[in-house]
Protein backbone atom coordinates (compact mmCIF):
# COMPACT_ATOMS: atom_id res chain seq x y z
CA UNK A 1 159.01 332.82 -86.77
CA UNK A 2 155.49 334.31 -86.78
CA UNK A 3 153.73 333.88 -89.75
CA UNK A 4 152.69 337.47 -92.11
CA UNK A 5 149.02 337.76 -93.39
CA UNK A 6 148.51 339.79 -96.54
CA UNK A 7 144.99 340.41 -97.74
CA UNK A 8 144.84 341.34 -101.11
CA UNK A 9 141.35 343.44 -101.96
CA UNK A 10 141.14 344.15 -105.73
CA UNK A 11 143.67 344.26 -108.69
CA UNK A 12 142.76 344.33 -111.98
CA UNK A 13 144.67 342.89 -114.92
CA UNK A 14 144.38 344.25 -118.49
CA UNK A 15 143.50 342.24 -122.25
CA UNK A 16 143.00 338.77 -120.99
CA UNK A 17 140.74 336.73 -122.83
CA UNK A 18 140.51 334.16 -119.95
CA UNK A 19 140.57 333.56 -116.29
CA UNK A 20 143.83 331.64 -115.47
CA UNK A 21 145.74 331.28 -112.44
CA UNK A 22 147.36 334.29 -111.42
CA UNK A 23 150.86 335.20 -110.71
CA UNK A 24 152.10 334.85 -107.04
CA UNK A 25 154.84 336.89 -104.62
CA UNK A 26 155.93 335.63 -102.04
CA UNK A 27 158.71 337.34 -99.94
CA UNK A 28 161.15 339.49 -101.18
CA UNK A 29 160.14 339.13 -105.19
CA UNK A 30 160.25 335.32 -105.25
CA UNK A 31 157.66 335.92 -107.73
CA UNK A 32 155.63 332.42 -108.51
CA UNK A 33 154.43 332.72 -112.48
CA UNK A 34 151.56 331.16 -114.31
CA UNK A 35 151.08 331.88 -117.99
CA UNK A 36 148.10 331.43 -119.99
CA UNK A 37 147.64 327.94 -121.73
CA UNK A 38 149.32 328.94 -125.29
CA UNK A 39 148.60 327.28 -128.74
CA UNK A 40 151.53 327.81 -130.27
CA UNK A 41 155.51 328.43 -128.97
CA UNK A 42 156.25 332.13 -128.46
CA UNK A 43 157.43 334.53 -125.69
CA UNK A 44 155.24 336.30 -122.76
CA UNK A 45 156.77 339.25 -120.59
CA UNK A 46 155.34 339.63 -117.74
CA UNK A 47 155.55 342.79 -115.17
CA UNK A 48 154.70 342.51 -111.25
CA UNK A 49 154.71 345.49 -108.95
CA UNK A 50 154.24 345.40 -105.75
CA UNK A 51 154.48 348.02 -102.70
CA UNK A 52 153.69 347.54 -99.02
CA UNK A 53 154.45 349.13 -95.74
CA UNK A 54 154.47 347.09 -92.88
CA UNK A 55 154.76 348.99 -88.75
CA UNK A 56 152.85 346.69 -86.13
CA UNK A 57 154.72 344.66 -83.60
CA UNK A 58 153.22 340.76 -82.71
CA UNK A 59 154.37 338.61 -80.12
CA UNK A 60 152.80 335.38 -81.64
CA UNK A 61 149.26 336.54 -82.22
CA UNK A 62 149.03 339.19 -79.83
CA UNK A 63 149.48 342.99 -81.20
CA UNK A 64 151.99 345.29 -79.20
CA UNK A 65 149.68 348.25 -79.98
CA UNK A 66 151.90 350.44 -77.42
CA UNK A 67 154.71 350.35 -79.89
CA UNK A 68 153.02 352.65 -82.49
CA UNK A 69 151.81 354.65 -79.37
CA UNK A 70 154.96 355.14 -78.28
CA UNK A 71 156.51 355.37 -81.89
CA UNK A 72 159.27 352.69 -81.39
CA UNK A 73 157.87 350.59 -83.88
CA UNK A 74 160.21 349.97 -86.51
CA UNK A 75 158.63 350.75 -90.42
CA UNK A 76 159.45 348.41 -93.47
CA UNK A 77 158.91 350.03 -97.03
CA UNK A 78 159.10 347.43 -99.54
CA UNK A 79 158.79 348.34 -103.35
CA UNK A 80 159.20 344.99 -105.78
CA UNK A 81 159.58 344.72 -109.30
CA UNK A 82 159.39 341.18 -110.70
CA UNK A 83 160.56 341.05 -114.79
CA UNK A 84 159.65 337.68 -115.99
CA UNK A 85 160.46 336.29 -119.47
CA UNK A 86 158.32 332.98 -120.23
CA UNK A 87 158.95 330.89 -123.18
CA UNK A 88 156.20 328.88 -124.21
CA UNK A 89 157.52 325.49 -125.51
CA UNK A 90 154.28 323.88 -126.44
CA UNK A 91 150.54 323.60 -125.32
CA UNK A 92 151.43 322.21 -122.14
CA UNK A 93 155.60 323.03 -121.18
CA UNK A 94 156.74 326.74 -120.96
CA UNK A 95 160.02 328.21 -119.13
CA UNK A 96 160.31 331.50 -117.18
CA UNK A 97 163.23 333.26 -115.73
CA UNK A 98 162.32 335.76 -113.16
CA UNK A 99 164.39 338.98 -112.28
CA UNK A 100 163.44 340.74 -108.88
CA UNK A 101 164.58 344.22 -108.49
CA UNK A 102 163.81 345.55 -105.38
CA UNK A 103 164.12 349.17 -103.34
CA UNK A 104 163.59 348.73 -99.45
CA UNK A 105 163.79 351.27 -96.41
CA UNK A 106 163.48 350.79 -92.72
CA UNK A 107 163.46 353.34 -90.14
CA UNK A 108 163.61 352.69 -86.32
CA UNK A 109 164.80 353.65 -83.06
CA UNK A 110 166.44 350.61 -81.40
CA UNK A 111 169.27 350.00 -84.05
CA UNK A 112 170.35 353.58 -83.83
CA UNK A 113 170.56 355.62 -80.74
CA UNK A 114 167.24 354.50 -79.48
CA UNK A 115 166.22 357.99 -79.03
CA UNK A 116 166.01 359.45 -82.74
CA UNK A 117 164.22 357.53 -85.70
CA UNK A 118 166.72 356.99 -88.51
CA UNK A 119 166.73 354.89 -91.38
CA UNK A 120 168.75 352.26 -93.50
CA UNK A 121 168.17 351.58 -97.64
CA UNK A 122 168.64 348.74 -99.75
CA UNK A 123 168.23 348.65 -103.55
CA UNK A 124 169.24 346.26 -106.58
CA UNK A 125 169.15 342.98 -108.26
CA UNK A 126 167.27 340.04 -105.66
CA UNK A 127 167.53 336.26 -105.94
CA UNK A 128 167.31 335.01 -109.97
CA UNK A 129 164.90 332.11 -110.33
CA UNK A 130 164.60 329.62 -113.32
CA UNK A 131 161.39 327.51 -113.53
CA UNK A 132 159.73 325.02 -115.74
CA UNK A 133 155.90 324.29 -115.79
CA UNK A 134 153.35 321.92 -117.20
CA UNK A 135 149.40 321.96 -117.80
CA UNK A 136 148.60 319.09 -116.41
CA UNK A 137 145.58 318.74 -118.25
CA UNK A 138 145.25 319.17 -122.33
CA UNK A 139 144.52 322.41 -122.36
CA UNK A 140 142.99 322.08 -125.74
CA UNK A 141 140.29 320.18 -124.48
CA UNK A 142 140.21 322.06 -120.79
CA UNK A 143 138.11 324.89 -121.31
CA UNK A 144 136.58 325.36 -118.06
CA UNK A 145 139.76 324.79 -116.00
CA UNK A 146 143.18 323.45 -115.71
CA UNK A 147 146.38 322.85 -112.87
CA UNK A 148 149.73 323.54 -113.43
CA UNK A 149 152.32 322.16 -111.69
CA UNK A 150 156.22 324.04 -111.63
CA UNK A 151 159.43 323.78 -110.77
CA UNK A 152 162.70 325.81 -110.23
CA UNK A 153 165.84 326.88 -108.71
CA UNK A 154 166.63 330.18 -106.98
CA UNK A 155 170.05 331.75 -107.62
CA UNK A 156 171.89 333.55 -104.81
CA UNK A 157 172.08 336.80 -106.86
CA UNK A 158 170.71 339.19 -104.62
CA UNK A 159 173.07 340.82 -102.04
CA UNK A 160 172.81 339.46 -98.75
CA UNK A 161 175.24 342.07 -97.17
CA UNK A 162 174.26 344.71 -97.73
CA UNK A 163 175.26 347.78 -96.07
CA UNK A 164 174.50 351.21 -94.50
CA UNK A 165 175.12 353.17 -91.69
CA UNK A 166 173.39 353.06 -88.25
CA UNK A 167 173.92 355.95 -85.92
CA UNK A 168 174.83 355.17 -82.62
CA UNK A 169 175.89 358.57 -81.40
CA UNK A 170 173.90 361.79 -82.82
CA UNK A 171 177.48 362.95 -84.37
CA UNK A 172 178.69 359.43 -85.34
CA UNK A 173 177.72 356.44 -87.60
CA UNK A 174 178.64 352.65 -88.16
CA UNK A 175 178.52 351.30 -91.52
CA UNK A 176 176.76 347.40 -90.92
CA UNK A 177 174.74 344.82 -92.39
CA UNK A 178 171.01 346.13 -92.74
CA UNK A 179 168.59 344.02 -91.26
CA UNK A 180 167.33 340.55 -92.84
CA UNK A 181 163.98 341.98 -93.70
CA UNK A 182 165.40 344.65 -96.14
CA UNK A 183 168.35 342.48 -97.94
CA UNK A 184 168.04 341.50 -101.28
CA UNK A 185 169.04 337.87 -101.42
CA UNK A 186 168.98 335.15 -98.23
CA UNK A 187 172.70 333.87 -99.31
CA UNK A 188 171.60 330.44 -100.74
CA UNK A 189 170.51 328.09 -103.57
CA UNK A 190 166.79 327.11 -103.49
CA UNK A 191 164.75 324.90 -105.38
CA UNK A 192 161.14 326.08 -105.67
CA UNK A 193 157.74 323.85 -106.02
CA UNK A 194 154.47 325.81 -107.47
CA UNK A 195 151.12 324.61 -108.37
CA UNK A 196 148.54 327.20 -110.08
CA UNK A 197 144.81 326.25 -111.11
CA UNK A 198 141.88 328.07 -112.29
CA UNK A 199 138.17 327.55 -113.04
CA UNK A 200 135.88 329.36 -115.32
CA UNK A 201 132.03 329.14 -114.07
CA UNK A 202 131.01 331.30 -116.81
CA UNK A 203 132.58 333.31 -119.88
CA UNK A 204 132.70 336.51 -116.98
CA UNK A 205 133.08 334.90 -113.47
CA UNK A 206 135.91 332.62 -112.77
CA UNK A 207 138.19 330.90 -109.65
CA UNK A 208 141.95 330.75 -109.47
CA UNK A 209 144.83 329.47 -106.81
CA UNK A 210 148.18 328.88 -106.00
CA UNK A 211 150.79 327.59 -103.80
CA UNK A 212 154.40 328.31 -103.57
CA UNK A 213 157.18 326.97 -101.50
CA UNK A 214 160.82 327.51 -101.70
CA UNK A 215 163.18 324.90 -100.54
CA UNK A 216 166.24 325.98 -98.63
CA UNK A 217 168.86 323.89 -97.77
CA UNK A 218 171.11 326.05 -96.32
CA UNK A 219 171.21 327.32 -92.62
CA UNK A 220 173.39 330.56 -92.57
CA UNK A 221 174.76 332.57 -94.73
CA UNK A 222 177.40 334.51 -92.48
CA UNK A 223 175.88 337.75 -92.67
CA UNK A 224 176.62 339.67 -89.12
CA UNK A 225 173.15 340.80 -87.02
CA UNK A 226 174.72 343.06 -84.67
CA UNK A 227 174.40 346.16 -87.53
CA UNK A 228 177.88 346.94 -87.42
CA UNK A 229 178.48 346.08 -83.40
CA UNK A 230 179.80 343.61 -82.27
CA UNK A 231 177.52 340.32 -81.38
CA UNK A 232 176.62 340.27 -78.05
CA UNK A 233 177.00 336.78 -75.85
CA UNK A 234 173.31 335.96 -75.76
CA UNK A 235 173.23 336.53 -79.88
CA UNK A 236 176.48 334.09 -80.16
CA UNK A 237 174.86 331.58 -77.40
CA UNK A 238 171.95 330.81 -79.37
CA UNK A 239 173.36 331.36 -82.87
CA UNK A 240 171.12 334.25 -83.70
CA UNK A 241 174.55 336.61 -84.26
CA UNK A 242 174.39 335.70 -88.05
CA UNK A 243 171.39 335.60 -91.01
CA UNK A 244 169.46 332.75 -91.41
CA UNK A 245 168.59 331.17 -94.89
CA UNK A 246 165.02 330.46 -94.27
CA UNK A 247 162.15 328.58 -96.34
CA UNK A 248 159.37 330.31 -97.76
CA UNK A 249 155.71 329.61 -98.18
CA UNK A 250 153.31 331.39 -100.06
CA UNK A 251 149.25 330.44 -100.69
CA UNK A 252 146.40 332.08 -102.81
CA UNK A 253 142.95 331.97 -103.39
CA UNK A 254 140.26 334.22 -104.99
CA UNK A 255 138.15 335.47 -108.15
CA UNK A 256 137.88 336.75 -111.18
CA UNK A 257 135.18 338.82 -113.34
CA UNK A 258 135.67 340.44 -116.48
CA UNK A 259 133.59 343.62 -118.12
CA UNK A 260 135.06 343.45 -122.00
CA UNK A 261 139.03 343.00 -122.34
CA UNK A 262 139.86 344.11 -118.12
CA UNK A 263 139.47 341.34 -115.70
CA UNK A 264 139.18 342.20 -112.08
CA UNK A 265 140.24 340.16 -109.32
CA UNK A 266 140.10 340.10 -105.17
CA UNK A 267 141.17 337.40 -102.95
CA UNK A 268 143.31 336.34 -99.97
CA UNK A 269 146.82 335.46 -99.54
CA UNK A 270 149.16 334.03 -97.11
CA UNK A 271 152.94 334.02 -96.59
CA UNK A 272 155.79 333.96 -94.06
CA UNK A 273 158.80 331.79 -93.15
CA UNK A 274 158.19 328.19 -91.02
CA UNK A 275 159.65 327.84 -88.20
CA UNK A 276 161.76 324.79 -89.96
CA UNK A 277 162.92 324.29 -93.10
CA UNK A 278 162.34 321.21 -94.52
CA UNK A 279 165.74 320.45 -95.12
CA UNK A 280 168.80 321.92 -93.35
């Protein structure tokens, strides 16, 4: 499956006294979380928004720029809301649970009557994750920079049939499965591996990154393709006629400066689905 390049410009992040390694989404609100090194137990709620629209076509690297010409390209709306509760154990250990709501949309001509644009919805609770981390050096004595290192499991939570209604006829509609890029959980139980680091060069300008990947062991999770038709013979030949449970990979890089208590950032980021899991 092809890979999906986000490039993240500027954000900004409010009262932090110093550069750490930033929180991380990958797909669908798996939300990767890195606290700041704390000196004492306590609790940290963190917020994540994030919005996106997403309307070109690629066949491998090459962009079907016809598509929006012709306006059959199909449009995702993605809106994300990641509530995570961290509980700081010690200097080093600290637990987070991470809640994912998420609203989606997706309009297009091809699963409907191919002639009109209509459009299917999605909204709720996504895929629960629990995770444990560790400073891997004492962050008492590492000032200038540290790594964390994480682990979790992902809860299937979200619903991964969910349903609207495609119309097939102008004065008709099927109620079916919404497509895999707008449902809220993937079906199965995940184990997730995270490493976040940062580097302070100065008191204002600073480095940070982070990898994510989440471990699925499942293949399918019986969810129908066909959007409320039945599966065609090609679909059924080569198993694409129900939902996948794929693995996810996510990877960031960038920097920091801060002007008083705000600290801006800008960097790159990369995520998508491999074309095999590691297991399964």
């Amino acid at each position: 499956m092809k890979h999906i390049y986000i490039f993240l410009f500027i954000a900004f992040v409010l009262t932090q006294i110093k550069t750490s390694a930033q929180g991380c989404v990958a797909i669908k609100g798996t939300a990767g979380v890195c606290g700041r090194p704390a000196d004492a137990k306590g609790w940290e709620l963190n917020l994540n928004n994030r919005y996106y629209t997403s309307y070109k076509h690629f066949v491998g690297t090459i962009e079907q720029k016809h598509r929006i010409d012709e306006k059959s390209n199909v449009i995702n709306h993605a809106y994300e809301l990641n509530v995570t509760a961290i509980r700081t154990l010690n200097v080093r250990w600290s637990l987070a649970i991470t809640l994912p709501v998420l609203a989606f949309g997706r309009s297009s001509l091809y699963e409907h009557d191919r002639q009109n644009r209509y459009s299917t919805h999605s909204l709720g609770l996504g895929d629960i994750r629990l995770s444990a981390y560790r400073w891997m050096l004492d962050p008492v004595t590492s000032h200038k920079g540290n790594l964390q290192l994480g682990m979790g499991i992902k809860l299937p939570t979200g619903n991964y049939n969910y349903q609207d209604y495609f119309y097939r006829k102008t004065d008709s509609a099927v109620l079916g499965a919404v497509d895999q890029s707008i449902q809220l959980g993937d079906g199965g139980t995940g184990f997730t591996f995270e490493l976040n680091s940062f580097y302070n060069f100065s008191h204002k300008v600073g480095a940070y990154g982070g990898a994510f990947y989440l471990v699925n062991p499942g293949e399918v999770n019986g969810t129908s393709t066909s959007r409320g038709a039945t599966p065609s013979t090609t679909a059924i030949k080569y198993n694409t006629d129900v939902m996948s449970i794929p693995d996810l990979f996510m990877a960031r890089a960038g920097l920091t400066y801060m002007i008083k208590q705000v600290t801006f950032t800008g960097g790159i980021r990369m995520e998508g689905l491999p074309s095999e899991d590691l297991i399964g």
